[in-house]
Protein backbone atom coordinates (compact mmCIF):
# COMPACT_ATOMS: atom_id res chain seq x y z
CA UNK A 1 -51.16 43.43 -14.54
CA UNK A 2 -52.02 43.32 -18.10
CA UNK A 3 -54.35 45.45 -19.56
CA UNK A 4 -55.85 43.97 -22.92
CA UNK A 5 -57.27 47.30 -24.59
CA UNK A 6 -55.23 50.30 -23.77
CA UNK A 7 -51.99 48.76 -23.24
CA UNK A 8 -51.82 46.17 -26.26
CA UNK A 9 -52.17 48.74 -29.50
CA UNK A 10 -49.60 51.09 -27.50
CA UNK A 11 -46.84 48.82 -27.08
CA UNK A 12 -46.92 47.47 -30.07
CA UNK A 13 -46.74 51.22 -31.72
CA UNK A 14 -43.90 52.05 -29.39
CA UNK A 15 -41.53 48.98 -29.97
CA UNK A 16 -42.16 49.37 -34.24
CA UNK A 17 -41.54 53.32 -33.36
CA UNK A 18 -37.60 52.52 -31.69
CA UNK A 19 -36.97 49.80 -33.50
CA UNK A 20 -36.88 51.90 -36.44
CA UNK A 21 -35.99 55.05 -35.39
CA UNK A 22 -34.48 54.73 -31.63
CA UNK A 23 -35.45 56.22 -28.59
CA UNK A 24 -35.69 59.76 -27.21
CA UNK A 25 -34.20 62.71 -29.08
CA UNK A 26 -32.78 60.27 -32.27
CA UNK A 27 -34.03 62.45 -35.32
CA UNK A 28 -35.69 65.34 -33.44
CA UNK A 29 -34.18 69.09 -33.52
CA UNK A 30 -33.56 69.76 -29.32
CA UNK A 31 -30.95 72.26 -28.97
CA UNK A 32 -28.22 71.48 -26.77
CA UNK A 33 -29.28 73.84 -24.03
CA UNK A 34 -33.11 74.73 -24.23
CA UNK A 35 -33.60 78.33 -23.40
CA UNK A 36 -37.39 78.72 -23.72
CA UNK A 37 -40.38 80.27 -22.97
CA UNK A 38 -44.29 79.38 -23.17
CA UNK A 39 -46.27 82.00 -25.27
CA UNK A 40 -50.05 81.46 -24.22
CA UNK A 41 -52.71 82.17 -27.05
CA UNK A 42 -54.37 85.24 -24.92
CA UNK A 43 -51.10 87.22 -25.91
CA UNK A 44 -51.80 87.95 -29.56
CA UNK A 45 -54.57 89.31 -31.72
CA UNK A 46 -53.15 90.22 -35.03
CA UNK A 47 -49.89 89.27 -37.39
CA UNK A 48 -48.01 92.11 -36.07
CA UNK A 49 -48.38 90.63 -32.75
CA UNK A 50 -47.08 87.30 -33.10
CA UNK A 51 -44.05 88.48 -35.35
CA UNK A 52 -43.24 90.96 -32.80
CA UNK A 53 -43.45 88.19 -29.86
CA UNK A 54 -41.43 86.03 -31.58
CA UNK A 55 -39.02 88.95 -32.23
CA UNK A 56 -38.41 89.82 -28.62
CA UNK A 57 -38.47 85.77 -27.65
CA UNK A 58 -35.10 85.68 -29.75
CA UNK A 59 -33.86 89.20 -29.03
CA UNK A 60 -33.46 88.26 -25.05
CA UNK A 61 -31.78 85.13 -25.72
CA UNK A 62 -34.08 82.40 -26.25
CA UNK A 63 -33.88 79.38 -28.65
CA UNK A 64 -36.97 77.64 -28.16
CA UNK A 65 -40.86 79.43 -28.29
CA UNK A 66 -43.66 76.99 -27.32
CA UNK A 67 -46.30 79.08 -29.01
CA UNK A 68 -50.23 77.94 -28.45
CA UNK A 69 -52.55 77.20 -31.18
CA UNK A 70 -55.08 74.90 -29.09
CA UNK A 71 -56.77 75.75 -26.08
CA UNK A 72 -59.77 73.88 -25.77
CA UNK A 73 -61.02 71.86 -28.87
CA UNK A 74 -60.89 75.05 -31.06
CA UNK A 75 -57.61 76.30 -32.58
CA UNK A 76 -55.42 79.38 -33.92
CA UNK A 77 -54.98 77.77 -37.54
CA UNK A 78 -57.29 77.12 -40.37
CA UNK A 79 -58.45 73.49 -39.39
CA UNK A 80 -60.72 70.62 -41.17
CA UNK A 81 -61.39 69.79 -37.90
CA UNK A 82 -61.66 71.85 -35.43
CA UNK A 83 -63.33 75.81 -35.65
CA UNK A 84 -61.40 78.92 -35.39
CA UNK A 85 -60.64 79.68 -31.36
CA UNK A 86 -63.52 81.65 -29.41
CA UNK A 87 -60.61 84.32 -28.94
CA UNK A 88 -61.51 85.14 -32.41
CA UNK A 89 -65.38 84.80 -32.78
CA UNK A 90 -64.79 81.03 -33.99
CA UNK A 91 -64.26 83.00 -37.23
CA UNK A 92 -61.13 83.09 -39.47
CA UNK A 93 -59.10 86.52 -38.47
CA UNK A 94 -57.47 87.53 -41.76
CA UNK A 95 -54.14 85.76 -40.88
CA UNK A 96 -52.71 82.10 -39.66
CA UNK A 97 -51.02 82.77 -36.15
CA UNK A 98 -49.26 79.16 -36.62
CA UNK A 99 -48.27 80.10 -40.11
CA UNK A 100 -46.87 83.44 -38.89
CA UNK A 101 -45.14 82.43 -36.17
CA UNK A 102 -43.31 79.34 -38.33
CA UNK A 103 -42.03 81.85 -40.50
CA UNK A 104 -40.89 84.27 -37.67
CA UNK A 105 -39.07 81.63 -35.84
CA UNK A 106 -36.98 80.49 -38.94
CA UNK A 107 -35.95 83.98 -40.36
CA UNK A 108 -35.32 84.47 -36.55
CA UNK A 109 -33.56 81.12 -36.18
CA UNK A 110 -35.07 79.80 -32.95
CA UNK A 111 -37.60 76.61 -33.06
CA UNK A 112 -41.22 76.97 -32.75
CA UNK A 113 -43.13 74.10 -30.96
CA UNK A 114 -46.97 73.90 -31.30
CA UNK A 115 -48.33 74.06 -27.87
CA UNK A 116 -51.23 72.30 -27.69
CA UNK A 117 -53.97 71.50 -25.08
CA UNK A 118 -54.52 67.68 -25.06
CA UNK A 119 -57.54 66.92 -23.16
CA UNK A 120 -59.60 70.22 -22.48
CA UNK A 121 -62.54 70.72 -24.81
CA UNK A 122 -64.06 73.58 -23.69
CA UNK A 123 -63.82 76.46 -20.51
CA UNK A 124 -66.66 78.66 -19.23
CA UNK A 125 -70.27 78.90 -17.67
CA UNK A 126 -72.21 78.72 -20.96
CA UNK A 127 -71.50 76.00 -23.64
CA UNK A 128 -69.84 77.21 -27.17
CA UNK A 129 -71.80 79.39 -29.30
CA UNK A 130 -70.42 77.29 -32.18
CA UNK A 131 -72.46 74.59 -33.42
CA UNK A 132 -69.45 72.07 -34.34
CA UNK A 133 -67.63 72.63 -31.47
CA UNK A 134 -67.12 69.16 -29.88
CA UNK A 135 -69.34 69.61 -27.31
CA UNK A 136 -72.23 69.47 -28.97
CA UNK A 137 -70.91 67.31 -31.65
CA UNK A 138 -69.39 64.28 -29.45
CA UNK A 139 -71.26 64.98 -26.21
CA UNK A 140 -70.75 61.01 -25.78
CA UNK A 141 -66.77 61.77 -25.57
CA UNK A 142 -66.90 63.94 -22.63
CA UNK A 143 -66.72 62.83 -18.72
CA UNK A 144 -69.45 60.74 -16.71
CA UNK A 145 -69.16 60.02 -13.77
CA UNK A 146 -70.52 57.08 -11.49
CA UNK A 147 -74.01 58.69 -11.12
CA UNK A 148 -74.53 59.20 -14.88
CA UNK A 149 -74.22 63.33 -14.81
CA UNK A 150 -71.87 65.10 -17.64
CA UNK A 151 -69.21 67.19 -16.08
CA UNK A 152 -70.43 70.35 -14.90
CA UNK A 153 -69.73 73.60 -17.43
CA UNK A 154 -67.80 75.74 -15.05
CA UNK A 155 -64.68 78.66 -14.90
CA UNK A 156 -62.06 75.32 -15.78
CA UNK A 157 -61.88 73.06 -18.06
CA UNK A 158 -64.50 70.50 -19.55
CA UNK A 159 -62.41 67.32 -21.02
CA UNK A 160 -62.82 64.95 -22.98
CA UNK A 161 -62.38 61.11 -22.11
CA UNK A 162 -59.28 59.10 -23.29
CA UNK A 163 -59.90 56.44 -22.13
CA UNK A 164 -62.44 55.85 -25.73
CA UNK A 165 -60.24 54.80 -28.53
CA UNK A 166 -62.27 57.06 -30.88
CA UNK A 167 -61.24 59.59 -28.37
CA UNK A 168 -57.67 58.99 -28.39
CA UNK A 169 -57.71 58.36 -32.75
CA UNK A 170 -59.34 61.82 -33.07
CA UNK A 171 -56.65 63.70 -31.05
CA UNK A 172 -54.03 62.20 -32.89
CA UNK A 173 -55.36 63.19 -36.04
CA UNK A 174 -56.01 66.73 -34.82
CA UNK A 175 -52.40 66.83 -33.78
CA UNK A 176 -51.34 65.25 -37.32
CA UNK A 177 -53.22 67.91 -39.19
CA UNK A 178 -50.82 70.15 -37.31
CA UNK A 179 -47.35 68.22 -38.55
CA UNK A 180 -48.15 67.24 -41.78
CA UNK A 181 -49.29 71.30 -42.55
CA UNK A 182 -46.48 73.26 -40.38
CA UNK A 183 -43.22 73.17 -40.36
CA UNK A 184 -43.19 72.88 -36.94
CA UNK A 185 -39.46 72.15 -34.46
CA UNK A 186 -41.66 70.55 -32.26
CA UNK A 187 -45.47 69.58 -30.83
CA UNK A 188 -45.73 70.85 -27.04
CA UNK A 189 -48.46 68.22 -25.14
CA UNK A 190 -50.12 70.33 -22.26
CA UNK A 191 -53.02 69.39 -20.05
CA UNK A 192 -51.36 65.63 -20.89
CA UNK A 193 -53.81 64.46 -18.05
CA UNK A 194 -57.16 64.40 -16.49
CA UNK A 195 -57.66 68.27 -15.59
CA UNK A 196 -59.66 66.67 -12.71
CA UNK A 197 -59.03 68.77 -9.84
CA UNK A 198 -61.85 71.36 -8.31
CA UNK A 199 -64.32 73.12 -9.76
CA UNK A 200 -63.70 69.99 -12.56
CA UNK A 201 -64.58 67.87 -9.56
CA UNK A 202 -65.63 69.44 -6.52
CA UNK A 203 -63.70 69.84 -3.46
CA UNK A 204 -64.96 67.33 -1.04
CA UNK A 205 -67.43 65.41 -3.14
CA UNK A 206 -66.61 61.30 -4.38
CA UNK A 207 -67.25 62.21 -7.85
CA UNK A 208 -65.18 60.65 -10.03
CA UNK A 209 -64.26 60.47 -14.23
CA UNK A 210 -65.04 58.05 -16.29
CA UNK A 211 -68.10 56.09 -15.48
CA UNK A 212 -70.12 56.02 -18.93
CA UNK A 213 -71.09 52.19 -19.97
CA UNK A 214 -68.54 52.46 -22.50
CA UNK A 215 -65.58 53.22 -20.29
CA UNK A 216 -66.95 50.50 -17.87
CA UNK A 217 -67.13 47.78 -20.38
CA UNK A 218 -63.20 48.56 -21.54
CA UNK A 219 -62.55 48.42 -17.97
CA UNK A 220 -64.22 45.15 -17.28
CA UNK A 221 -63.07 43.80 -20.77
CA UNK A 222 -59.23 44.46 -19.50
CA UNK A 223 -59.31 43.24 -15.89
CA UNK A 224 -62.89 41.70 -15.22
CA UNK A 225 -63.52 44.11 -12.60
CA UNK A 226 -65.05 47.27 -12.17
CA UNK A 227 -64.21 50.43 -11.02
CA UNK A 228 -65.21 50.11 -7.87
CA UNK A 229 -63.78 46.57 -6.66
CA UNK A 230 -59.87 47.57 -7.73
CA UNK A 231 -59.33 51.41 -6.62
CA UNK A 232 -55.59 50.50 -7.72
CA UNK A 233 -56.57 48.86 -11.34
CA UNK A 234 -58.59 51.45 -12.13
CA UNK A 235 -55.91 54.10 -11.58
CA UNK A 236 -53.20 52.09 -13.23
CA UNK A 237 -55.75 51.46 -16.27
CA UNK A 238 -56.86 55.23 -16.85
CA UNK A 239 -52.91 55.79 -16.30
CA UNK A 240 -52.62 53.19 -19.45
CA UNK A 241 -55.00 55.05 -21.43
CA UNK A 242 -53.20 57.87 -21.40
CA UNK A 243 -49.83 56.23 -22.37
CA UNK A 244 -51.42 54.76 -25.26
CA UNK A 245 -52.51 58.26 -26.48
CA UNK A 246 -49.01 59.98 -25.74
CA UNK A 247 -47.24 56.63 -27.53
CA UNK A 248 -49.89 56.88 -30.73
CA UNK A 249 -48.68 60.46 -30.64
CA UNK A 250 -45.14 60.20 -31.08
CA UNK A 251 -45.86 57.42 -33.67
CA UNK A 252 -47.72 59.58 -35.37
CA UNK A 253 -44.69 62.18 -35.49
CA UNK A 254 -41.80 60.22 -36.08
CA UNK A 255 -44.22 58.96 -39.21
CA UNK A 256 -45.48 62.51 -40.54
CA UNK A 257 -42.45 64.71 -39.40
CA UNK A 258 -39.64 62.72 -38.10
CA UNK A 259 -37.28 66.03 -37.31
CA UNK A 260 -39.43 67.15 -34.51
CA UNK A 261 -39.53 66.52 -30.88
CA UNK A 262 -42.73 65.50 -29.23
CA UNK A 263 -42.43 67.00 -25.80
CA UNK A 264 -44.74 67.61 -22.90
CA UNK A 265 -45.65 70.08 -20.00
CA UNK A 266 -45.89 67.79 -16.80
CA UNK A 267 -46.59 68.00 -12.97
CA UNK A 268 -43.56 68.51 -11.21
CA UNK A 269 -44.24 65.53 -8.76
CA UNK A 270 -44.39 61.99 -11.28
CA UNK A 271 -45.64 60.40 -8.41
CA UNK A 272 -48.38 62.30 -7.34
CA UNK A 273 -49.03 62.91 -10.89
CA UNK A 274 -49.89 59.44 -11.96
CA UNK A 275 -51.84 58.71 -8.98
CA UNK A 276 -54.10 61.91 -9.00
CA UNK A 277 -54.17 62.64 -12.95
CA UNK A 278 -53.21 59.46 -13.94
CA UNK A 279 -49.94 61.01 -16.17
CA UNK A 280 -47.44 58.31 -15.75
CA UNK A 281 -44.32 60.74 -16.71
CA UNK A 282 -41.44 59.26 -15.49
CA UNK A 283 -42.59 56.49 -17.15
CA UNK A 284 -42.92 58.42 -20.73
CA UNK A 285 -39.60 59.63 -20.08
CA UNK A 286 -37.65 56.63 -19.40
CA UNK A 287 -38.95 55.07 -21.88
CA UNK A 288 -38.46 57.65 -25.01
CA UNK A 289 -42.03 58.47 -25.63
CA UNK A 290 -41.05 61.94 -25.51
CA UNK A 291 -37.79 63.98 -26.43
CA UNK A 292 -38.28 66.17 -23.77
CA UNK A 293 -40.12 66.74 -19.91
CA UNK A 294 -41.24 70.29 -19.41
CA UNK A 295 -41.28 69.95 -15.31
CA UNK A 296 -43.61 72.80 -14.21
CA UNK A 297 -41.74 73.32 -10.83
CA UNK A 298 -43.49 76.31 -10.16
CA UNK A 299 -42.22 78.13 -6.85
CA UNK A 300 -40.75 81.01 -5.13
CA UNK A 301 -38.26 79.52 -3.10
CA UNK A 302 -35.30 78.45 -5.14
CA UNK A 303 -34.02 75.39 -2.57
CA UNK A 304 -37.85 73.95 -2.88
CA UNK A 305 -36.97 74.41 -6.62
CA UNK A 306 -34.16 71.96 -6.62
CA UNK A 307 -35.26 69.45 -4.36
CA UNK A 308 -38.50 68.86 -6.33
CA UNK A 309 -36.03 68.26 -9.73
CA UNK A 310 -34.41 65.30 -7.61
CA UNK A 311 -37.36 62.87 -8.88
CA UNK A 312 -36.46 63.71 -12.37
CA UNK A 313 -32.75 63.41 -12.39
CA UNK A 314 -30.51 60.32 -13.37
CA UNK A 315 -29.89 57.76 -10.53
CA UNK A 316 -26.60 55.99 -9.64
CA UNK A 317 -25.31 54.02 -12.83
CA UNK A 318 -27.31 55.69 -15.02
CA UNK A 319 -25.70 58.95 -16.43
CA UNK A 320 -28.13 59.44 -19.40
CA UNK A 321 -32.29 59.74 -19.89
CA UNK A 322 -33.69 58.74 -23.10
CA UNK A 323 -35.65 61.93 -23.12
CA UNK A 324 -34.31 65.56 -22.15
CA UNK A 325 -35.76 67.00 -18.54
CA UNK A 326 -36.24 70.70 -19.36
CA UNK A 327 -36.61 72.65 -15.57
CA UNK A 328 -39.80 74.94 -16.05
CA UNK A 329 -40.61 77.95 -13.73
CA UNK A 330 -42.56 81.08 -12.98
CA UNK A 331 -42.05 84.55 -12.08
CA UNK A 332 -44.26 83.67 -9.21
CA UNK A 333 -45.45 86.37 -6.27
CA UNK A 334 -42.13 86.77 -4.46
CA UNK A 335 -44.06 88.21 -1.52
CA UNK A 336 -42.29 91.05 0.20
CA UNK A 337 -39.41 90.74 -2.00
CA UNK A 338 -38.58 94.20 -4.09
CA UNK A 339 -38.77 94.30 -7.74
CA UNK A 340 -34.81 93.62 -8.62
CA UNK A 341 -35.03 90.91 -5.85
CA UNK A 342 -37.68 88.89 -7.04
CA UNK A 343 -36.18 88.95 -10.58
CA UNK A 344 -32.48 88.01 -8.99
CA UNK A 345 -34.97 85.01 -7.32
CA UNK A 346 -36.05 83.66 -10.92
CA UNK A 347 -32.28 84.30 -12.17
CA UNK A 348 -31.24 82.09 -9.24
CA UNK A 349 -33.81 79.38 -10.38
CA UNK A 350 -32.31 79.47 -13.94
CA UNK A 351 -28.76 79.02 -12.96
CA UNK A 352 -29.87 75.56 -10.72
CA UNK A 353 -31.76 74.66 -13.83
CA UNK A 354 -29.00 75.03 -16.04
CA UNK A 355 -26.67 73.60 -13.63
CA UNK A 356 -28.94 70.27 -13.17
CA UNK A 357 -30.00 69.67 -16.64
CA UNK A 358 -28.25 72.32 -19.11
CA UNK A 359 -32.17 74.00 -19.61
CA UNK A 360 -34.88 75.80 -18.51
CA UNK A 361 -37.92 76.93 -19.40
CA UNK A 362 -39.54 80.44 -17.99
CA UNK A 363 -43.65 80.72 -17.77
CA UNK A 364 -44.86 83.01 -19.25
CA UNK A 365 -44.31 85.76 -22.03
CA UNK A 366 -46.76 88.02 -20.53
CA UNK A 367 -44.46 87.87 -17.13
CA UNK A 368 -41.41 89.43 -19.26
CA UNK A 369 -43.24 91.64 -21.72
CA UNK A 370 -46.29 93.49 -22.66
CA UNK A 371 -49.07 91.26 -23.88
CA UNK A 372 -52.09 91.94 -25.98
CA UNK A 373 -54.26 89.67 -23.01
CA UNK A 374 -57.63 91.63 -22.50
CA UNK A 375 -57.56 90.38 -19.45
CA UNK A 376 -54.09 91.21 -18.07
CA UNK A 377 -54.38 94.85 -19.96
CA UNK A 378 -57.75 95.67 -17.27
CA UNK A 379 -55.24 94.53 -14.39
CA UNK A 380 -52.71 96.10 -15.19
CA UNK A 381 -51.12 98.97 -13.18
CA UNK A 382 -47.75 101.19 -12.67
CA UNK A 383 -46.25 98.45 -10.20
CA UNK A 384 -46.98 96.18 -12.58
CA UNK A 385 -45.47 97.65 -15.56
CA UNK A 386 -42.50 98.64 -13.24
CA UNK A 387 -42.08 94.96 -12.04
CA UNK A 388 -42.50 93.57 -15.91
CA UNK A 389 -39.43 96.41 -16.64
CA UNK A 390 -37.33 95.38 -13.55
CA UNK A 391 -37.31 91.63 -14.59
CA UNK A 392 -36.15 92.86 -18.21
CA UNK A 393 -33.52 94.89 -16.85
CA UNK A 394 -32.42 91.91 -15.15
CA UNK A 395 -33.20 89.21 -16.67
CA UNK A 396 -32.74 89.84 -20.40
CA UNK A 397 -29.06 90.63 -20.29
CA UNK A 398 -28.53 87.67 -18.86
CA UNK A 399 -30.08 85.43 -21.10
CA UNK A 400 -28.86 86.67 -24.18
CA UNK A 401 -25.12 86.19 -22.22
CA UNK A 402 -25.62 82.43 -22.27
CA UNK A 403 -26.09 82.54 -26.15
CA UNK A 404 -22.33 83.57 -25.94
């Protein structure tokens, strides 16, 4: 099936983009063996605390810091587009987290990736407080669904519709302002989906994202149906929408900083993934869109662990992926499991990572160390703090052994 709007500009984009420059990781700083770790943006308020993060990020052995700087259409950088993050009173705090944490990671000599949220534009009950904030500037860019109702505000995520080419051109050039001012290793895609599942859309309910006229009319205008009359079009079209936004994204890079690696955080299932949040993966994999596939294989069970990296790895002939699969996991609950067990459980998880792929990637920062969260600082407690010591004690020795 061809699809005339979405499909067309991105394929075009893509072939130019390898024909000049190849496929996968050609130009882009990967390390050999990833050893990284996803720094959210609830786990710093000052300077002190993002130099000090990035400190003890390359003190226990890793090489690799995806470090947040958008959460939901407001950001954790001075930006001509977007406003300061809520985290901060949508005013500027005195300092440049990005800027900081650039600097940290070189004199440290690990590589920073921007971790960015793609499609969530805002989170909470009441709407922003900030008058620019793009949902009350582009109301028209947010989800509709077949009955004409804006997605609900709620305690998720609120996302905005890329399925609108004015959509998909304004995250690119948020994501540009990023590369062309930072001397960023790499740009980390999260939320590289429709964040569609409940309270987005509510359990048990037929709503579904996008109906406005204009997403109809790009539907029709590709494959002169509607919605409704192809269930299996539409999916596969909102699925092209989205490749057209990751492809116009690593265009964008290879143009503005050709060193770094345009990677992505992705549902552990591909298949699953493209047929519930339209975020054909595998696809974006095998074909070089990114440099690397941050699999969130988030479990306790370390067997479960492997079997779910099976629909990522190399079949038969083929020995190589044009884009690196980097094994992502948790510290999880590890129910009725003692301290030192559950952190031998994650250790275990690393060692099939590494074993499968060569990487791994450990969520999140505040699950190893101390974090300036608000949040996590009112829940904390002495088992806590005694499991966050236990899993140093364990784990950190061992990860600065495989920088040996």
């Amino acid at each position: 099936m061809q699809f005339k709007r979405c499909a067309r500009v991105g394929i075009l984009t893509a072939a130019l983009t390898l024909l000049v420059l190849g496929t996968g990781c050609a130009g882009a700083r990967l390390d050999p063996e990833i050893r990284a770790i996803w720094v959210t943006r609830s786990d710093f308020k000052s300077a002190d605390d993002v130099k000090r993060i990035i400190d003890q990020c390359a003190d226990a052995g890793f090489n690799t810091v995806l470090f947040q700087v958008r959460g939901n259409a407001t950001v954790f950088y001075p930006s001509n587009l977007e406003p300061w993050a809520e985290q901060f009173g949508f005013e500027d705090p005195g300092f440049d987290p990005l800027a900081t944490a650039c600097a940290q990671a070189r004199e440290r000599r690990v590589a920073l990736h921007a971790w960015v949220n793609v499609m969530p534009a805002w989170r909470g009950t009441n709407p922003p407080s900030h008058p620019k904030q793009l949902y009350h500037t582009h109301p028209d860019w947010f989800w509709y669904d077949q009955h004409g109702e804006r997605q609900k505000l709620s305690s998720f995520y609120v996302s905005v519709n890329p399925c609108l080419p004015e959509v998909r051109e304004y995250l690119v050039s948020v994501f540009q302002e990023i590369a062309e001012r930072y001397p960023i290793d790499g740009l980390h895609m999260d939320y590289i989906r429709f964040p569609n599942e409940p309270p987005a859309t509510p359990a048990g309910s037929d709503i579904d994202y996008p109906h406005d006229p204009a997403t109809r009319a790009l539907f029709r205008a590709a494959t002169g149906k509607n919605p409704e009359d192809d269930a299996d079009a539409w999916v596969a079209w909102r699925a092209e929408c989205l490749t057209t936004l990751v492809t116009d994204i690593h265009a964008m890079l290879r143009r503005v900083r050709p060193r770094a690696a345009l990677t992505a955080a992705v549902t552990s299932n591909p298949d699953r993934a493209r047929e519930r949040y339209f975020q054909d993966s595998r696809r974006w994999v095998q074909e070089g869109l990114l440099d690397a596939a941050f699999i969130m294989n988030y479990t306790d069970d370390p067997q479960v662990f492997r079997e779910r990296m099976n629909a990522w790895l190399p079949k038969g002939p083929e020995t190589q992926l044009p884009a690196e699969v980097v094994p992502g996991l948790w510290f999880g609950r590890h129910a009725g499991k003692t301290p030192t067990e559950a952190a031998e459980a994650v250790r275990a998880q690393v060692e099939i990572a590494r074993e499968l792929t060569g990487h791994f990637c450990v969520f999140a920062y505040a699950s190893l160390f101390d974090s300036r969260d608000d949040t996590d600082l009112a829940r904390q407690n002495e088992a806590q703090q005694n499991m966050r010591a236990t899993r140093r004690a364990v784990l950190i020795p061992y990860f600065q052994s495989l920088e040996k």
